[in-house]
Protein backbone atom coordinates (compact mmCIF):
# COMPACT_ATOMS: atom_id res chain seq x y z
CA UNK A 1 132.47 121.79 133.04
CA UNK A 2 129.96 124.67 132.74
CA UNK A 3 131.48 125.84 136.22
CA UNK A 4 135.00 126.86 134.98
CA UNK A 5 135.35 130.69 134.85
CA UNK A 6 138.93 130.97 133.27
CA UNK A 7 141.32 129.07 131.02
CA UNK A 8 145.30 129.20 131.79
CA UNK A 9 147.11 127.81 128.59
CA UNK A 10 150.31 125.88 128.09
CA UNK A 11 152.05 127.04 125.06
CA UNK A 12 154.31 124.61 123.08
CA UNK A 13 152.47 121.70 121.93
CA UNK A 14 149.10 123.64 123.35
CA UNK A 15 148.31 126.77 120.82
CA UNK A 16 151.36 126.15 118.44
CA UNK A 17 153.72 123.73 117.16
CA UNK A 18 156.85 125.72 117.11
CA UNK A 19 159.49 122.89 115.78
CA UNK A 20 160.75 123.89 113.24
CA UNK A 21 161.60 127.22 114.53
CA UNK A 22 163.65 125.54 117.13
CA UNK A 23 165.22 123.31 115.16
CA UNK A 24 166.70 126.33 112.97
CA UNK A 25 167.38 128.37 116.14
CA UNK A 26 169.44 125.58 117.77
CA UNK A 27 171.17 124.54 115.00
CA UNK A 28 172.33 127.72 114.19
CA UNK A 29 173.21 128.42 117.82
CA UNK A 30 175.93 125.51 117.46
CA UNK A 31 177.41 126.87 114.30
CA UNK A 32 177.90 129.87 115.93
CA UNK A 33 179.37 128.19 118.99
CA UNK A 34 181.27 126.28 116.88
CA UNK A 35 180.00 122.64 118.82
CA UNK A 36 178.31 120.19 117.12
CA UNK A 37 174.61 119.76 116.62
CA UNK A 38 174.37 116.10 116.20
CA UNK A 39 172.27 115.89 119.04
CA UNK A 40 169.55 118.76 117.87
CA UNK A 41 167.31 116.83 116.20
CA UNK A 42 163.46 116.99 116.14
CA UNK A 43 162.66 113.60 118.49
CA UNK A 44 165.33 115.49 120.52
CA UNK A 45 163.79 118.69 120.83
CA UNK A 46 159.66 117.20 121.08
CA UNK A 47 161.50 115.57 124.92
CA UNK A 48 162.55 119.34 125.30
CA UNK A 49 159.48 121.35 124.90
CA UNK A 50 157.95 122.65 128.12
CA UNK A 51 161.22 121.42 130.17
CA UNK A 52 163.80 123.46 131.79
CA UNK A 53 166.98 125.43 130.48
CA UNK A 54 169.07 122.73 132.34
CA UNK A 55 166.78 119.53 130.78
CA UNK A 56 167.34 121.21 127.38
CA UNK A 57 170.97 121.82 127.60
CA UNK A 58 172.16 118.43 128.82
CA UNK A 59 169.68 116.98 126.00
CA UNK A 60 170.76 118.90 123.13
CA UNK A 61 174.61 119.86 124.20
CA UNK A 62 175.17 117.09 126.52
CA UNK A 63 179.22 116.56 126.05
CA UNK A 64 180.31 120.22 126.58
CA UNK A 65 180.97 122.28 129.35
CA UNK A 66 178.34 123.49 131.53
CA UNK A 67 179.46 127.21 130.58
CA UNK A 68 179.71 125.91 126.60
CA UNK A 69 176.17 124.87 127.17
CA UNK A 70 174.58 127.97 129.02
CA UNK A 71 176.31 129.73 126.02
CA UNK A 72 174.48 127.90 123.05
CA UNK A 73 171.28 127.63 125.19
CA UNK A 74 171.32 131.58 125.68
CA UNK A 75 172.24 131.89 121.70
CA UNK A 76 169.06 129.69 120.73
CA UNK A 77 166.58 131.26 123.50
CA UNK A 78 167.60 134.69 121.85
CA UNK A 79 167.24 133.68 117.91
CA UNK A 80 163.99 131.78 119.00
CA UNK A 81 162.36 135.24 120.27
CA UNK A 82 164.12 136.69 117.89
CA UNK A 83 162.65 134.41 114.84
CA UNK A 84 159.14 134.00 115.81
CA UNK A 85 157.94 136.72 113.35
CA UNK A 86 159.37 135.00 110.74
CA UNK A 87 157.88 131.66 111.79
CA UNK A 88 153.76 133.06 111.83
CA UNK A 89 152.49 129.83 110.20
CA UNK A 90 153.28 127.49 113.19
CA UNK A 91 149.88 127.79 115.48
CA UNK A 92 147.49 124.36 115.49
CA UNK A 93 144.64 124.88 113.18
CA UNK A 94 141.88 127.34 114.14
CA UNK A 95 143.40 128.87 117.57
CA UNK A 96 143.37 132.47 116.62
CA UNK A 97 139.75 131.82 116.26
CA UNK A 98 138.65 129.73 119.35
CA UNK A 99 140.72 132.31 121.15
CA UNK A 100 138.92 134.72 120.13
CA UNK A 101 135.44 132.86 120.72
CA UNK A 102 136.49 131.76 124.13
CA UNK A 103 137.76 135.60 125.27
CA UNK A 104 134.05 136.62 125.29
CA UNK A 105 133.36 134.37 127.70
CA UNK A 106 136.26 133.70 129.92
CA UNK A 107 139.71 135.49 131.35
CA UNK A 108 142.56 133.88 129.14
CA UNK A 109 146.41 133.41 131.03
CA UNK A 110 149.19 131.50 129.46
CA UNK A 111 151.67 129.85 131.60
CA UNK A 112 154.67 128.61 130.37
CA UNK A 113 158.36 127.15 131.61
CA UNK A 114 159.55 128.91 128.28
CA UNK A 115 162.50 131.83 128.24
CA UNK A 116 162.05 135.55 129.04
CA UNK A 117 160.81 137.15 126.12
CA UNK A 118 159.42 134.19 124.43
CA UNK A 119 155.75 134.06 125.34
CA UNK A 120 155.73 138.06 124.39
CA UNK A 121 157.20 137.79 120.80
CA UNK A 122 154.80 135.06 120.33
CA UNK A 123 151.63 137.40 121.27
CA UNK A 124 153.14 140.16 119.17
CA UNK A 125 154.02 138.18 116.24
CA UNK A 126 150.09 136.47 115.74
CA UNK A 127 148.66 139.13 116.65
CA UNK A 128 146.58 137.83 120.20
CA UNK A 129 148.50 139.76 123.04
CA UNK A 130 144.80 141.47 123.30
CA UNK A 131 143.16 138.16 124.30
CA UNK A 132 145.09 137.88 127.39
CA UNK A 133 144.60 138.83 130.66
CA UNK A 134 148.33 138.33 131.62
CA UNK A 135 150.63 135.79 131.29
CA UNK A 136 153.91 133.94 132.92
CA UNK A 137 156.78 131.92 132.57
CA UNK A 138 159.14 129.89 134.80
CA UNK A 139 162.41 130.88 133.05
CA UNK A 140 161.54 134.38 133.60
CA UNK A 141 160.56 134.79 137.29
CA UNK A 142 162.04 131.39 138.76
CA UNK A 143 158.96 129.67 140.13
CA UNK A 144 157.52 126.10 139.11
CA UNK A 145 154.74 126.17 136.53
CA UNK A 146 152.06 125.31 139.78
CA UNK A 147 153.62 127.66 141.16
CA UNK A 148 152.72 130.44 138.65
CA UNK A 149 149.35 128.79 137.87
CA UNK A 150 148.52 129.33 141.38
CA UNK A 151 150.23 132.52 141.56
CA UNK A 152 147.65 133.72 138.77
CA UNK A 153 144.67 132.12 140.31
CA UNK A 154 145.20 134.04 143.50
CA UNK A 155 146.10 137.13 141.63
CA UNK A 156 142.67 137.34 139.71
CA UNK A 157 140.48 135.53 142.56
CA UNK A 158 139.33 132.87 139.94
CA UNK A 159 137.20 130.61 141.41
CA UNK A 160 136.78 128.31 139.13
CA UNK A 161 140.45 127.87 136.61
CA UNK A 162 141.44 125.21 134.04
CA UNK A 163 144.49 124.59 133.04
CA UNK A 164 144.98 123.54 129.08
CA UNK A 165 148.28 121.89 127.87
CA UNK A 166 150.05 118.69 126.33
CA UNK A 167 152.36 116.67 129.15
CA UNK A 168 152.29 114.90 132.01
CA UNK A 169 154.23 117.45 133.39
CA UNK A 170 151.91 120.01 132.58
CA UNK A 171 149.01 117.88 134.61
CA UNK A 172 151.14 117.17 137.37
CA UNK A 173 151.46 121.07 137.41
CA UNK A 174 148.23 121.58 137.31
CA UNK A 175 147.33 119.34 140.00
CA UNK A 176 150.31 120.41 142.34
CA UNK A 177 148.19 123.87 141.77
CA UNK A 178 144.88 122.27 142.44
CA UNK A 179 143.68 122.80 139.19
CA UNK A 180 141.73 121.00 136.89
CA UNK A 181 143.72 120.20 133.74
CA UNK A 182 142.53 119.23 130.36
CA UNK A 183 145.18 117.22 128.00
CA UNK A 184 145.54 118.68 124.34
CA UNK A 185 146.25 114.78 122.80
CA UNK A 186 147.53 116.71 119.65
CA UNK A 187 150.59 118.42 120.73
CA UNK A 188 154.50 116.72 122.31
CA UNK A 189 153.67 114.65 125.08
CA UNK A 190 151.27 111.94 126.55
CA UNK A 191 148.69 111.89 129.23
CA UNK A 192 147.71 108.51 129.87
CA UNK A 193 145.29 108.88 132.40
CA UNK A 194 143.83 112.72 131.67
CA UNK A 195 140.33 113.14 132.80
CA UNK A 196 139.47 115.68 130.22
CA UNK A 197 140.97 115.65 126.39
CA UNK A 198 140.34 117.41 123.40
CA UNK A 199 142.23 116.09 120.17
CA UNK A 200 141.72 119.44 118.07
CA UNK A 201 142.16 122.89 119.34
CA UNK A 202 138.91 123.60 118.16
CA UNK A 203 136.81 120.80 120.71
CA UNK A 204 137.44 123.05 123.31
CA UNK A 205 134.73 125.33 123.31
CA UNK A 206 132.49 122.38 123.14
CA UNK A 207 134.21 120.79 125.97
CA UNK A 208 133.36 123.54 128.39
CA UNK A 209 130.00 123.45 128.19
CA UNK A 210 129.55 119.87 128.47
């Protein structure tokens, strides 16, 4: 892999783990809604992560009204970006570090299908908006994650991307963007037949040189 010249990143279930944030944000988003929250629960919300506003709504708020559910999904999207600086224990063990080993040598991008707003209060709160180059997210300008991963390769003229993250759907992503794709086996989803893996944040580095 000594040929890649840039890493694009997933973010949930790639750099950070950010449960129970959204597990507080979602349950309070129903009390304020006044609808239940039986549904919010953390096996729930791991099928969520990286998956659209509509996939989350008719997981988590399923029996309402497709207005009802909008409603609690804007509610939790807004105490999520609101709550990540309270929640600045929740990245995998030793990212801030390998990110900051792997900006010497390489342009870093996140792409994400997370809110507006999300993938900002998340640089801001840990502190590593200066490691990235730029960054995007479906939810935010409407286009598929390949989409955006492509959008960002042609941007930058990288000739040589990766893309880093946790599901299936990230690889198909990845591929749909003809993009090599490593699986993070640590994080919310399964990747049965990934080419590359790394089981600790901290492989990568070693990975890319390989």
């Amino acid at each position: 892999m000594r040929e890649v010249d840039s890493l694009l990143f997933d973010l949930d279930g790639t750099l950070w783990s950010p449960l129970p944030l959204s597990l507080h944000c979602w349950n309070e988003a129903c009390r304020v809604n006044s609808v239940s929250s039986e549904n919010v629960t953390e096996e729930n919300l791991r099928l969520c992560f990286g998956r659209s506003s509509s996939f989350i709504r008719s997981t988590l708020v399923q029996s309402y009204s497709s207005s009802v559910q909008r409603k609690v999904c804007e509610t939790a999207f807004g105490l999520e970006n609101q709550n990540i600086a309270y929640h600045t224990n929740l990245l995998y063990p030793l990212v801030k570090e390998t990110l900051e080993r792997l900006s010497v040598s390489y342009p870093l991008f996140i792409v994400s299908n997370c809110q507006p707003g999300y993938i900002e209060a998340f640089l801001e709160s840990y502190h590593l908006a200066h490691l990235f180059i730029d960054f995007r997210s479906s939810e935010e300008n409407g286009l598929s994650k390949h989409q955006n991963i492509a959008d960002l390769v042609r941007i930058y003229a990288l000739d040589h991307p990766i893309y880093i993250g946790d599901t299936q759907l990230d690889a198909e992503a990845a591929s749909l963007a003809h993009v090599p794709f490593i699986y993070a086996t640590y994080g919310f989803g399964s990747v049965p037949e990934a080419g590359f893996a790394i089981s600790n944040f901290s492989d990568l580095p070693k990975l890319l040189t390989q």
